[in-house]
PDB file of N, CA and C in Angstrom:
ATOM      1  N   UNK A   1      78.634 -74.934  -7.328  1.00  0.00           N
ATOM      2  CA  UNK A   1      77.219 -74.830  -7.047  1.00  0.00           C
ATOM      3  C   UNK A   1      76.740 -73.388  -7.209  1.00  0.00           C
ATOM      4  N   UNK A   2      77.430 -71.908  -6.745  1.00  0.00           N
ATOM      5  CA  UNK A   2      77.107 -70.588  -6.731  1.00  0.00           C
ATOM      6  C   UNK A   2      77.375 -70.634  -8.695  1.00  0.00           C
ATOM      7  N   UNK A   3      78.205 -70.915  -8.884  1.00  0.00           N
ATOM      8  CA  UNK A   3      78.117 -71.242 -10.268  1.00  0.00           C
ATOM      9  C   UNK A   3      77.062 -71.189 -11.101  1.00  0.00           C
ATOM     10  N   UNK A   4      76.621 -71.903 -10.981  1.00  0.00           N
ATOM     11  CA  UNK A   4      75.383 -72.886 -11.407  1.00  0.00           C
ATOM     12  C   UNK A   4      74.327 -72.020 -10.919  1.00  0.00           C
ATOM     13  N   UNK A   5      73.852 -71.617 -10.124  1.00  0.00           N
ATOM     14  CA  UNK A   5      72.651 -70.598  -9.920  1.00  0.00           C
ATOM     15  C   UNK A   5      72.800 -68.789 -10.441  1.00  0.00           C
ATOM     16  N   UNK A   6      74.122 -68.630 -10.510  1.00  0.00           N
ATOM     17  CA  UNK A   6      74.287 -67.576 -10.979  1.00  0.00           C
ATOM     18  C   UNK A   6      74.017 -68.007 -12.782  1.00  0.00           C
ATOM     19  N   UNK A   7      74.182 -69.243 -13.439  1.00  0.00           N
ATOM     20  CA  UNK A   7      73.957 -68.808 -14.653  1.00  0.00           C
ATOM     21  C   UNK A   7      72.211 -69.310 -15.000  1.00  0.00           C
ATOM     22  N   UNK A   8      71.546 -69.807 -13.674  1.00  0.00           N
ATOM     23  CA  UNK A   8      70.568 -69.872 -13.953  1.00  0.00           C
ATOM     24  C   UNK A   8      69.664 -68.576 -14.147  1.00  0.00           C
ATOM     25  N   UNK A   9      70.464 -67.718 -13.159  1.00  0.00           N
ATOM     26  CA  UNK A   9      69.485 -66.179 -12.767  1.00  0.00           C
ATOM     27  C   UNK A   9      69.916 -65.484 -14.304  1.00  0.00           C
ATOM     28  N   UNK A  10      70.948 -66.087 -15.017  1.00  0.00           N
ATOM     29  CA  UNK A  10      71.511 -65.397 -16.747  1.00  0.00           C
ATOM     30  C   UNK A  10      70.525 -65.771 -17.524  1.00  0.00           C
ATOM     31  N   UNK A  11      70.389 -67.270 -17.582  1.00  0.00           N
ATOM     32  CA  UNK A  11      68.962 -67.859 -17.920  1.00  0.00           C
ATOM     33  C   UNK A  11      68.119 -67.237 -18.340  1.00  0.00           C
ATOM     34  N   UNK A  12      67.789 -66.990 -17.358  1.00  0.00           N
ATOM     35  CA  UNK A  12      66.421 -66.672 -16.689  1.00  0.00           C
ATOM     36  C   UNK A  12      66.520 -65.083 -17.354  1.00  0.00           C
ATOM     37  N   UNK A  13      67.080 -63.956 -17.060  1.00  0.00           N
ATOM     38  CA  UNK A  13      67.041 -62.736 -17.534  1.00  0.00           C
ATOM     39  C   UNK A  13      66.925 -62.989 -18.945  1.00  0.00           C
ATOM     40  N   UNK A  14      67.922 -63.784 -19.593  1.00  0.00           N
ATOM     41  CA  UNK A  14      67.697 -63.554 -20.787  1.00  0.00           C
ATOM     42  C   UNK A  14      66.329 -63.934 -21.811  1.00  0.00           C
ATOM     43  N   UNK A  15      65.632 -65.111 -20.802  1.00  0.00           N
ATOM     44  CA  UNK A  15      64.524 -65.686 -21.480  1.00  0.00           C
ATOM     45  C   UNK A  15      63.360 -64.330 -21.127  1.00  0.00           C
ATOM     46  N   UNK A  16      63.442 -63.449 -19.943  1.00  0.00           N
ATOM     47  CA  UNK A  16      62.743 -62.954 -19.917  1.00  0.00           C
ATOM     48  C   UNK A  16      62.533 -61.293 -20.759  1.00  0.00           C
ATOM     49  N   UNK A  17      64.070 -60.989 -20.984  1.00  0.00           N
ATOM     50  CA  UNK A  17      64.073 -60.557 -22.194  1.00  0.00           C
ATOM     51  C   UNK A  17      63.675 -60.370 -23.422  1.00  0.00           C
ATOM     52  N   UNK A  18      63.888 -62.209 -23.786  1.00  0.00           N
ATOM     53  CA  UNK A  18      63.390 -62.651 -24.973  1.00  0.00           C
ATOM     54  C   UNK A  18      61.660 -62.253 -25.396  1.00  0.00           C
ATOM     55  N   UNK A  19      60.990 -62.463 -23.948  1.00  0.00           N
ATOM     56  CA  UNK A  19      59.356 -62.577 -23.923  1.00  0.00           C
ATOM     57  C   UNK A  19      58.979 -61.251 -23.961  1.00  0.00           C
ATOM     58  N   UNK A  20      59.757 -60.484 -23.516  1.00  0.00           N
ATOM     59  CA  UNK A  20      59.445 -59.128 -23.897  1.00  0.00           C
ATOM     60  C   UNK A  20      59.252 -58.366 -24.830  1.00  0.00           C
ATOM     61  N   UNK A  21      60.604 -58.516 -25.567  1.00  0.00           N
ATOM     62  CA  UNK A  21      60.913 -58.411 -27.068  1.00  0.00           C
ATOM     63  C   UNK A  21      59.830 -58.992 -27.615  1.00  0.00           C
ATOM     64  N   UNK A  22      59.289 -60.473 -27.632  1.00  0.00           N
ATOM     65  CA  UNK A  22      58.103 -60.852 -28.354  1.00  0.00           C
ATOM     66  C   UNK A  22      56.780 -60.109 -28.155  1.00  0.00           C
ATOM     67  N   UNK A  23      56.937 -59.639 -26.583  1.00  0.00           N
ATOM     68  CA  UNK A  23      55.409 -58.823 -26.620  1.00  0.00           C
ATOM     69  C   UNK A  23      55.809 -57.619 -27.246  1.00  0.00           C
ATOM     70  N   UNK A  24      56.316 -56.513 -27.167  1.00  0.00           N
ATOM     71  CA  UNK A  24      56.923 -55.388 -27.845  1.00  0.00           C
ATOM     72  C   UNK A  24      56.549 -55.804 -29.283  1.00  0.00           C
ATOM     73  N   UNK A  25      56.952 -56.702 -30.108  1.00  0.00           N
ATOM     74  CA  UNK A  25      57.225 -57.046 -31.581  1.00  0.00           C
ATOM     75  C   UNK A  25      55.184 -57.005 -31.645  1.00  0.00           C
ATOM     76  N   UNK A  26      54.951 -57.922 -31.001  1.00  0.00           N
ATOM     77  CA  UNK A  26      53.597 -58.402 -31.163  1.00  0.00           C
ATOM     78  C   UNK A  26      52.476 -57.136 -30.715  1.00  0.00           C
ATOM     79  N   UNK A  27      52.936 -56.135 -29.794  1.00  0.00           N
ATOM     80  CA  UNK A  27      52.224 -54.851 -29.532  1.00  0.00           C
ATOM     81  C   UNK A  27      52.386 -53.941 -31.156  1.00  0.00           C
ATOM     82  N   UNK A  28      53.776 -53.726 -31.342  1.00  0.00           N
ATOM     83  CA  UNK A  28      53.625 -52.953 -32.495  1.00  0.00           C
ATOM     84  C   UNK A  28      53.652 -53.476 -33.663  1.00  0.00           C
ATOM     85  N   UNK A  29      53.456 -54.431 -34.190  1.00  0.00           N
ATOM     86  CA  UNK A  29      52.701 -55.011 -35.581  1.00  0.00           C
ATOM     87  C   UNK A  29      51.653 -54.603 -35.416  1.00  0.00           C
ATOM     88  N   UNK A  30      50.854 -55.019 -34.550  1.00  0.00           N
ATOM     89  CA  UNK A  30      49.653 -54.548 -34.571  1.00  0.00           C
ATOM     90  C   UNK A  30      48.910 -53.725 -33.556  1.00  0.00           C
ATOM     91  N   UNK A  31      48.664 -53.146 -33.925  1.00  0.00           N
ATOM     92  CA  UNK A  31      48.054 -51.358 -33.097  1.00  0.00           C
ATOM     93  C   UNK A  31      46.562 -51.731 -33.212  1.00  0.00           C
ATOM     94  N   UNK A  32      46.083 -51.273 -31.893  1.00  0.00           N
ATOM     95  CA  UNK A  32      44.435 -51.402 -31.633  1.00  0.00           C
ATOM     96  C   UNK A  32      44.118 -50.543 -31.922  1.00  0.00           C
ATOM     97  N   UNK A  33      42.790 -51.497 -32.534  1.00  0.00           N
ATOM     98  CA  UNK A  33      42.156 -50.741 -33.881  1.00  0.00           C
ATOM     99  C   UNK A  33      40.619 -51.057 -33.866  1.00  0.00           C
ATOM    100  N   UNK A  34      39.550 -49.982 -33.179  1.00  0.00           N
ATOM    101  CA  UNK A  34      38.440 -50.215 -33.401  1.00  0.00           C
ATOM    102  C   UNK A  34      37.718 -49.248 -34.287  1.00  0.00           C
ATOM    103  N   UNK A  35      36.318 -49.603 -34.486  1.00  0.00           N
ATOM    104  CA  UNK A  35      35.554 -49.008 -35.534  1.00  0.00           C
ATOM    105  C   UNK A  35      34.549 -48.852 -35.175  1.00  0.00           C
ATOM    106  N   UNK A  36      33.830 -48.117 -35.134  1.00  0.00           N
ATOM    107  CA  UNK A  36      32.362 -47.349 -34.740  1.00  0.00           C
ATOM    108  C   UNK A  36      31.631 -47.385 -35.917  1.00  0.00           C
ATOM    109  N   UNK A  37      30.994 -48.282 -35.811  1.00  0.00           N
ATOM    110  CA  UNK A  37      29.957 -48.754 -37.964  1.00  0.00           C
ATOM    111  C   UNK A  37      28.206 -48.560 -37.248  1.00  0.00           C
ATOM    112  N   UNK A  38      27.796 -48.197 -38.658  1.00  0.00           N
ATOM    113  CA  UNK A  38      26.020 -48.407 -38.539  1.00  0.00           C
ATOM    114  C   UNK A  38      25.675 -49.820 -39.285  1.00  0.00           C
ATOM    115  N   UNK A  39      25.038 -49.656 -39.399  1.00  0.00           N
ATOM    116  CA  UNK A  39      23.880 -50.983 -40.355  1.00  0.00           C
ATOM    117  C   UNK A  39      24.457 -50.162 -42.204  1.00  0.00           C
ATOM    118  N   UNK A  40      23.482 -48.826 -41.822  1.00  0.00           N
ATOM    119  CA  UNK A  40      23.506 -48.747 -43.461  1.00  0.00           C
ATOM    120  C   UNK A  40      24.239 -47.793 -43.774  1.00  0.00           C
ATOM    121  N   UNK A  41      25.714 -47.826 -43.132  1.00  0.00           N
ATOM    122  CA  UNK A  41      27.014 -46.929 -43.555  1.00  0.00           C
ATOM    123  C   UNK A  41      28.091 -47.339 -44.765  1.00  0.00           C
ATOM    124  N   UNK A  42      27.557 -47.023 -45.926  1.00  0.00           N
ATOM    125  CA  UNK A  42      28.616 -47.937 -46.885  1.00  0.00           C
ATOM    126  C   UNK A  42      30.235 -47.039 -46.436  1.00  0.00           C
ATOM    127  N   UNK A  43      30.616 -46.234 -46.352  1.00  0.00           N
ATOM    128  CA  UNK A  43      32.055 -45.847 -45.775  1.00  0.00           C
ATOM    129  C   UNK A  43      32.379 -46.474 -44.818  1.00  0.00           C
ATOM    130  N   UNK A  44      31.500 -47.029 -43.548  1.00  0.00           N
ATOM    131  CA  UNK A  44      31.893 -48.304 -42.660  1.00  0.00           C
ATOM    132  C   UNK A  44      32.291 -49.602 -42.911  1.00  0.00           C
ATOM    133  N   UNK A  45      31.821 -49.675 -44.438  1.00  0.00           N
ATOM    134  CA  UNK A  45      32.180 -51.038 -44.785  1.00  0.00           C
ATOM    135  C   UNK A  45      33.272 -51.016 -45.840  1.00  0.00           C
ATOM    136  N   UNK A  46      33.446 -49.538 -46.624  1.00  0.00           N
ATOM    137  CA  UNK A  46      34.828 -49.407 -47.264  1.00  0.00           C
ATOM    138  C   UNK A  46      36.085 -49.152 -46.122  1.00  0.00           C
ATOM    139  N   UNK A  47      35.992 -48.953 -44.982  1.00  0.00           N
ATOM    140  CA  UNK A  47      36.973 -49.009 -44.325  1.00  0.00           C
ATOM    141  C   UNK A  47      37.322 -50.141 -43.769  1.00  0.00           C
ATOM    142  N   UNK A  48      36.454 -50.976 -43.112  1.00  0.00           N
ATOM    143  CA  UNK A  48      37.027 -52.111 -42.663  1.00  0.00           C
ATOM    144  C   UNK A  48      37.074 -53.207 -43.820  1.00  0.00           C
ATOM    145  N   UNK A  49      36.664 -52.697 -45.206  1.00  0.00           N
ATOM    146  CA  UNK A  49      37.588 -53.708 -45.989  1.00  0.00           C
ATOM    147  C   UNK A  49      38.749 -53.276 -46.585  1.00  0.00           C
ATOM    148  N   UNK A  50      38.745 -51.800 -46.346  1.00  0.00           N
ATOM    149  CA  UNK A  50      40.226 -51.734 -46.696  1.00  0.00           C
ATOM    150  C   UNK A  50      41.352 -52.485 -45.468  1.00  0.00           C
ATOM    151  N   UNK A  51      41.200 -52.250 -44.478  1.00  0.00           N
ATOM    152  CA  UNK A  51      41.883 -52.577 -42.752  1.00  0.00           C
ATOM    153  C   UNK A  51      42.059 -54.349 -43.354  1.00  0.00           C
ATOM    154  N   UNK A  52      41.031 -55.016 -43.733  1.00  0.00           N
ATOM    155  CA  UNK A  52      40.769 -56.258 -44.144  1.00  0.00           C
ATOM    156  C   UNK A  52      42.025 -56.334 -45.202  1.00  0.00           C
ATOM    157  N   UNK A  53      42.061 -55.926 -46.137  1.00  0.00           N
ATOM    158  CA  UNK A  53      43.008 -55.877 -47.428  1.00  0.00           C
ATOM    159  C   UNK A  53      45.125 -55.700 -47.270  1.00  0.00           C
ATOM    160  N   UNK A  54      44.381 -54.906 -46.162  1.00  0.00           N
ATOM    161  CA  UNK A  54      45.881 -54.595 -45.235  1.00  0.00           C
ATOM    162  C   UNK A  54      46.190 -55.527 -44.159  1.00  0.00           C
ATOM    163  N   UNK A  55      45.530 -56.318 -44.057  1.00  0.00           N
ATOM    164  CA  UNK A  55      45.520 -57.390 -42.977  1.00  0.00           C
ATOM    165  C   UNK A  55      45.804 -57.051 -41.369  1.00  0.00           C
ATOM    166  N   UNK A  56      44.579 -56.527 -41.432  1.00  0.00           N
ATOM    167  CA  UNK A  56      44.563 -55.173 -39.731  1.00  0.00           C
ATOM    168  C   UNK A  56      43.630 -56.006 -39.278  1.00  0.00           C
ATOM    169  N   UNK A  57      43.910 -56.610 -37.813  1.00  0.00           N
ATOM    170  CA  UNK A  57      42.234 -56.717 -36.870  1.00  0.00           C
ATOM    171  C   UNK A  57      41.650 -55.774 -36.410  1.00  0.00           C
ATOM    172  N   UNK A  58      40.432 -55.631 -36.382  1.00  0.00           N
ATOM    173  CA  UNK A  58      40.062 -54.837 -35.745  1.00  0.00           C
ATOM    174  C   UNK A  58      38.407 -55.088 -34.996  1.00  0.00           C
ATOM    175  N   UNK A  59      38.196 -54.263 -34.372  1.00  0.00           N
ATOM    176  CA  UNK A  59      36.829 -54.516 -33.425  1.00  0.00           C
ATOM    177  C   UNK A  59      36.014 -53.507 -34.007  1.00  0.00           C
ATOM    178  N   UNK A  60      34.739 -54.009 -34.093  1.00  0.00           N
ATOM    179  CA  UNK A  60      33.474 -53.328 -35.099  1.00  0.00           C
ATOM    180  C   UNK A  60      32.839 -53.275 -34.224  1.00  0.00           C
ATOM    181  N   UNK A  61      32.322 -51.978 -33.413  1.00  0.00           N
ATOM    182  CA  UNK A  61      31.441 -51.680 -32.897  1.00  0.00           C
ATOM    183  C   UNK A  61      30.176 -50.655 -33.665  1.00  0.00           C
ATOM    184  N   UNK A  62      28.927 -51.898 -34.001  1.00  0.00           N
ATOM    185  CA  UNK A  62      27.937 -51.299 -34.316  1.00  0.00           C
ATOM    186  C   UNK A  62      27.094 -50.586 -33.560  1.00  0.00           C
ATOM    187  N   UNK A  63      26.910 -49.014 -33.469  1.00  0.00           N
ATOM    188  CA  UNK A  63      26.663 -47.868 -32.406  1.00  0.00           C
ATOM    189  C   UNK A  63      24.735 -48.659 -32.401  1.00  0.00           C
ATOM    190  N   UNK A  64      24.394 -48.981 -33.699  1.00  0.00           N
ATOM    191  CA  UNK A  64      22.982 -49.273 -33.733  1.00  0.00           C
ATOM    192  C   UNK A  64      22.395 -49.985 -32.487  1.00  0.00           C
ATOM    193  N   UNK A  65      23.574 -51.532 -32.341  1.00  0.00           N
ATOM    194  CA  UNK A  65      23.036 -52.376 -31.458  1.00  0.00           C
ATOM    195  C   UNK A  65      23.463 -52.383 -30.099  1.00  0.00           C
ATOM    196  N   UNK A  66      25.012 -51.502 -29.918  1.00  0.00           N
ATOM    197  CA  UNK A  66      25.712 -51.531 -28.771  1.00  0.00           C
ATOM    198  C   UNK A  66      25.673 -50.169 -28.353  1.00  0.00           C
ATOM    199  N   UNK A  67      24.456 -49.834 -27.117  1.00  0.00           N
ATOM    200  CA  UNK A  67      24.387 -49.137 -26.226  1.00  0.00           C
ATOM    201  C   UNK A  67      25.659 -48.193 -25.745  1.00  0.00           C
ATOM    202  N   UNK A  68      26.529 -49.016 -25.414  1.00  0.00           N
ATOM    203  CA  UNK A  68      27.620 -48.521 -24.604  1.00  0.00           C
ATOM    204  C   UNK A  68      28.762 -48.027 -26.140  1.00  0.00           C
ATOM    205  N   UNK A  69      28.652 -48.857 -27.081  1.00  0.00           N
ATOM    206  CA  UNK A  69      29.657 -48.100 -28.338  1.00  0.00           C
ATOM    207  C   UNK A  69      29.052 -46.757 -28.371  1.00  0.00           C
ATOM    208  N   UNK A  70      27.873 -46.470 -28.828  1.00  0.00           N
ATOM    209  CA  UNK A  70      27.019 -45.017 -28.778  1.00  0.00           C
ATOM    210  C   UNK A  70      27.463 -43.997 -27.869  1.00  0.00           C
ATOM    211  N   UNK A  71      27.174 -44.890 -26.674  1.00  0.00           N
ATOM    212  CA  UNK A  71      27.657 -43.666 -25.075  1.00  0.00           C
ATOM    213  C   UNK A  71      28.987 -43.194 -26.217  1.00  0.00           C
ATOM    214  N   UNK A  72      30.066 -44.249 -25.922  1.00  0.00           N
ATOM    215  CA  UNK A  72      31.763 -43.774 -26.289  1.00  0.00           C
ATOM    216  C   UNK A  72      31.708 -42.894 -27.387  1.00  0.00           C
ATOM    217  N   UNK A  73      30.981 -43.138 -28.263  1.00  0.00           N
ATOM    218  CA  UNK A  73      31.310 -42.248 -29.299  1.00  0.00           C
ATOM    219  C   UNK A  73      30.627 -40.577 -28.652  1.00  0.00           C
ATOM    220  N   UNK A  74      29.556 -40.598 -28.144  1.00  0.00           N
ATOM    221  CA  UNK A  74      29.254 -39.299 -27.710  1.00  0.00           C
ATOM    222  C   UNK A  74      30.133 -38.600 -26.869  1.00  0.00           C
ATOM    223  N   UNK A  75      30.819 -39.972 -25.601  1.00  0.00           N
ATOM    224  CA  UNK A  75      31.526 -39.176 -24.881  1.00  0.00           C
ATOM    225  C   UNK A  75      33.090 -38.692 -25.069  1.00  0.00           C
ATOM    226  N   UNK A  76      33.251 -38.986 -26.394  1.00  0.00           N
ATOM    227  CA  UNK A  76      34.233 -38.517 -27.462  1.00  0.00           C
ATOM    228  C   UNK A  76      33.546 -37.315 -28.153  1.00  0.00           C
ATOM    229  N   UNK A  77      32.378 -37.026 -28.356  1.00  0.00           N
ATOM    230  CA  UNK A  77      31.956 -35.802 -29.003  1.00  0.00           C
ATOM    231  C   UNK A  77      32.128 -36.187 -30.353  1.00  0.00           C
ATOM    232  N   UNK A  78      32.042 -37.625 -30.791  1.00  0.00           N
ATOM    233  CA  UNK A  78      31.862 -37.631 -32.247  1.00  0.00           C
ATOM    234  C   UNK A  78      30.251 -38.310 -32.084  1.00  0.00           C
ATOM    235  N   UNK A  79      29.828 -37.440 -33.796  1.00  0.00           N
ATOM    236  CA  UNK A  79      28.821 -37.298 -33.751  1.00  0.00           C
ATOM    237  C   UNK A  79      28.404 -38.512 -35.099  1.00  0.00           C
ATOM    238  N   UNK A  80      29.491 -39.034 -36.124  1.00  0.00           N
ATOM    239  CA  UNK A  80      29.307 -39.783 -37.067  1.00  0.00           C
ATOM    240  C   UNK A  80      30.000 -40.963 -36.914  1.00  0.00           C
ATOM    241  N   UNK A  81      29.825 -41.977 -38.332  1.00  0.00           N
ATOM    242  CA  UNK A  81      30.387 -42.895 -38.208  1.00  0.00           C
ATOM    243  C   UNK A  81      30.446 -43.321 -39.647  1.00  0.00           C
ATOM    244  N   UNK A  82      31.869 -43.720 -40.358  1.00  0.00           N
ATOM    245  CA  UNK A  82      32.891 -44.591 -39.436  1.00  0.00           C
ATOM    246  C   UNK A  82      33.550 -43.746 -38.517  1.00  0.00           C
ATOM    247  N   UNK A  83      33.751 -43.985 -37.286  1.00  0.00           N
ATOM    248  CA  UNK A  83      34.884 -43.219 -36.359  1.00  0.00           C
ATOM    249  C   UNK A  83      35.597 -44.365 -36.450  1.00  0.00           C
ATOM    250  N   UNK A  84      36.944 -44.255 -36.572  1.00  0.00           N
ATOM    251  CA  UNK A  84      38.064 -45.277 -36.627  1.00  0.00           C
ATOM    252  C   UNK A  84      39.001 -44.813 -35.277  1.00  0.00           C
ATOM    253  N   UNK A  85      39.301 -45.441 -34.422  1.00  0.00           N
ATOM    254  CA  UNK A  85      40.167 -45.487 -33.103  1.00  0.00           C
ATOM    255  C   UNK A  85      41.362 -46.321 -33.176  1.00  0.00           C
ATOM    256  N   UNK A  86      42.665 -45.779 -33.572  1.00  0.00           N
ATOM    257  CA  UNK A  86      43.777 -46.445 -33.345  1.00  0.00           C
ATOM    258  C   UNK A  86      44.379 -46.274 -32.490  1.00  0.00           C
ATOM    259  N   UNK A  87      44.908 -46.841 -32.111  1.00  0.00           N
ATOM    260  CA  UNK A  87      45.929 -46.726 -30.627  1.00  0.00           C
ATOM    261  C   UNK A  87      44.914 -45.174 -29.895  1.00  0.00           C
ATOM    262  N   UNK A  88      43.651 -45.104 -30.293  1.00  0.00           N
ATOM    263  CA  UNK A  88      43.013 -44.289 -29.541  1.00  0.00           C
ATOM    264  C   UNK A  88      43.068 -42.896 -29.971  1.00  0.00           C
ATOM    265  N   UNK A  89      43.727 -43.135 -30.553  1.00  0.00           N
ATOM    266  CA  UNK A  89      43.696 -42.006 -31.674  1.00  0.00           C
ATOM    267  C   UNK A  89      42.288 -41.939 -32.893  1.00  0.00           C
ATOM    268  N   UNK A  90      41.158 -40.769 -32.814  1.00  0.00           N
ATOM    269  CA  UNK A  90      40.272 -41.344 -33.367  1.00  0.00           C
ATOM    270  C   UNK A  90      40.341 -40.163 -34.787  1.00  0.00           C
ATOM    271  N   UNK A  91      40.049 -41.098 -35.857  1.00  0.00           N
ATOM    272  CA  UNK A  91      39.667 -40.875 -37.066  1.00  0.00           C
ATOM    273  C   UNK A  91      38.368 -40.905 -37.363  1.00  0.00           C
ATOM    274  N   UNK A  92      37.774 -39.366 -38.150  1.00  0.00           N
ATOM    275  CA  UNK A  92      36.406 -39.320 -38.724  1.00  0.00           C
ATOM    276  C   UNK A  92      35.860 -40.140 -39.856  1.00  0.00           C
ATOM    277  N   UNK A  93      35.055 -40.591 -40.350  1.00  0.00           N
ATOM    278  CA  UNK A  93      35.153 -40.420 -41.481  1.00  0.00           C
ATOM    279  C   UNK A  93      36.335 -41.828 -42.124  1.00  0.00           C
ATOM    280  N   UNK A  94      35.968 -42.069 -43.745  1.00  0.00           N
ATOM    281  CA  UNK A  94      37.525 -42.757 -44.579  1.00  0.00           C
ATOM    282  C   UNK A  94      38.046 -42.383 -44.692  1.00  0.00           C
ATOM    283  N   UNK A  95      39.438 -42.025 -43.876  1.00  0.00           N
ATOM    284  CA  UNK A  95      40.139 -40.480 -44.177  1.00  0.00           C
ATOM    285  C   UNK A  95      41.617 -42.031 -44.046  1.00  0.00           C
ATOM    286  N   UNK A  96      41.684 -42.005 -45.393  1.00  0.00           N
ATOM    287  CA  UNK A  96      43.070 -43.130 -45.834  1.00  0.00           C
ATOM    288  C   UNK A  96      44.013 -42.327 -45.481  1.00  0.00           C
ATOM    289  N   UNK A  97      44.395 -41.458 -46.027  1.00  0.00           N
ATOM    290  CA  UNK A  97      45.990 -40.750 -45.238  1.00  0.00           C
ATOM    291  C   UNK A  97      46.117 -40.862 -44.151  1.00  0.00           C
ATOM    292  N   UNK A  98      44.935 -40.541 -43.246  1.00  0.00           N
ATOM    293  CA  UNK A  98      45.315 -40.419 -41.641  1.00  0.00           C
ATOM    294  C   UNK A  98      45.564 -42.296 -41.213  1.00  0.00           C
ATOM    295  N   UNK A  99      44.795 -42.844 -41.847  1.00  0.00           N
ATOM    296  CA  UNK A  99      44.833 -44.506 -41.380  1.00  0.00           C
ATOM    297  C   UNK A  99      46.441 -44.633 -41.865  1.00  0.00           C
ATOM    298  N   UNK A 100      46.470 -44.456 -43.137  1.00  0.00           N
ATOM    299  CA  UNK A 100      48.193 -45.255 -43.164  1.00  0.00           C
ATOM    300  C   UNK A 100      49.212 -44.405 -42.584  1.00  0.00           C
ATOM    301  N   UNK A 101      48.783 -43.396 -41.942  1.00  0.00           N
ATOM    302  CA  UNK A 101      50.026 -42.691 -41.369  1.00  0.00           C
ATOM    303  C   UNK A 101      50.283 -43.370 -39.975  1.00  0.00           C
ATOM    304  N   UNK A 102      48.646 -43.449 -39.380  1.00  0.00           N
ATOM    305  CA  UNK A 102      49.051 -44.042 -38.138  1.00  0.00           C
ATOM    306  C   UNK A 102      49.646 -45.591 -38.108  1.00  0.00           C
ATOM    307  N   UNK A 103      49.051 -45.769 -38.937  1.00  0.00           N
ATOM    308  CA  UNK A 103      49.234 -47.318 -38.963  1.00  0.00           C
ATOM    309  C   UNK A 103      50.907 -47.487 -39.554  1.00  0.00           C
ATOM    310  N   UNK A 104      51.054 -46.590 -40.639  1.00  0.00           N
ATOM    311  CA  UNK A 104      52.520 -47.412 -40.774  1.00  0.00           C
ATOM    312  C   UNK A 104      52.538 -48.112 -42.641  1.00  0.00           C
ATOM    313  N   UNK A 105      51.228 -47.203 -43.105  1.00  0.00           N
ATOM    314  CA  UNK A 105      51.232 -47.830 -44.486  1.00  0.00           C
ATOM    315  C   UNK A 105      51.821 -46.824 -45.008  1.00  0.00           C
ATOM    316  N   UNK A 106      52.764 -47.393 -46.654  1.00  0.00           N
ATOM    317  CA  UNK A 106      53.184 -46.486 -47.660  1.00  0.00           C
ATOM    318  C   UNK A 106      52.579 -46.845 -48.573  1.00  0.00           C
TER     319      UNK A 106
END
């Protein structure tokens, strides 16, 4: 019977292991990734179709309509847009080297 509950608690560690490893795997495939866009920014829209092309999600915050994206970007002290935010790490501008470095493209 002590048997038997000791390989349940093995079980059990190892499944919870397992779920970890899956969140870990599933955190770093993909790195959060938002975007600070206008209406009439064509570099806002060459970046998130490049992110698109690379098969990146990401969150589009248009500063035009969202109040609170605007605040963030000021209270970052950026003053343009695209601002690109990876893992919070923020990028000016289409600046491709800095995106595939963080990201993990060659």
């Amino acid at each position: 019977m002590a048997k038997e509950g000791i390989e349940n608690v093995s079980q059990i560690i190892k499944l919870a292991g397992q779920k970890n490893k899956e969140v870990t795997m599933l955190t770093s495939t993909q790195p959060r990734i938002i975007i600070f866009t206008s209406s009439s920014c064509p570099w806002c829209n060459r970046v998130k179709q490049y992110l698109r092309e690379k098969k990146f999600r990401f969150k589009d915050v248009n500063v035009e309509r969202d109040p609170e994206g605007a605040r963030e970007l000021r209270r970052r002290n950026i003053m343009g847009v695209p601002a690109v935010l990876i893992n919070n790490h923020p990028i000016i501008g289409f600046d491709k080297a800095k995106i595939d470095k963080l990201l993990g493209i060659k």
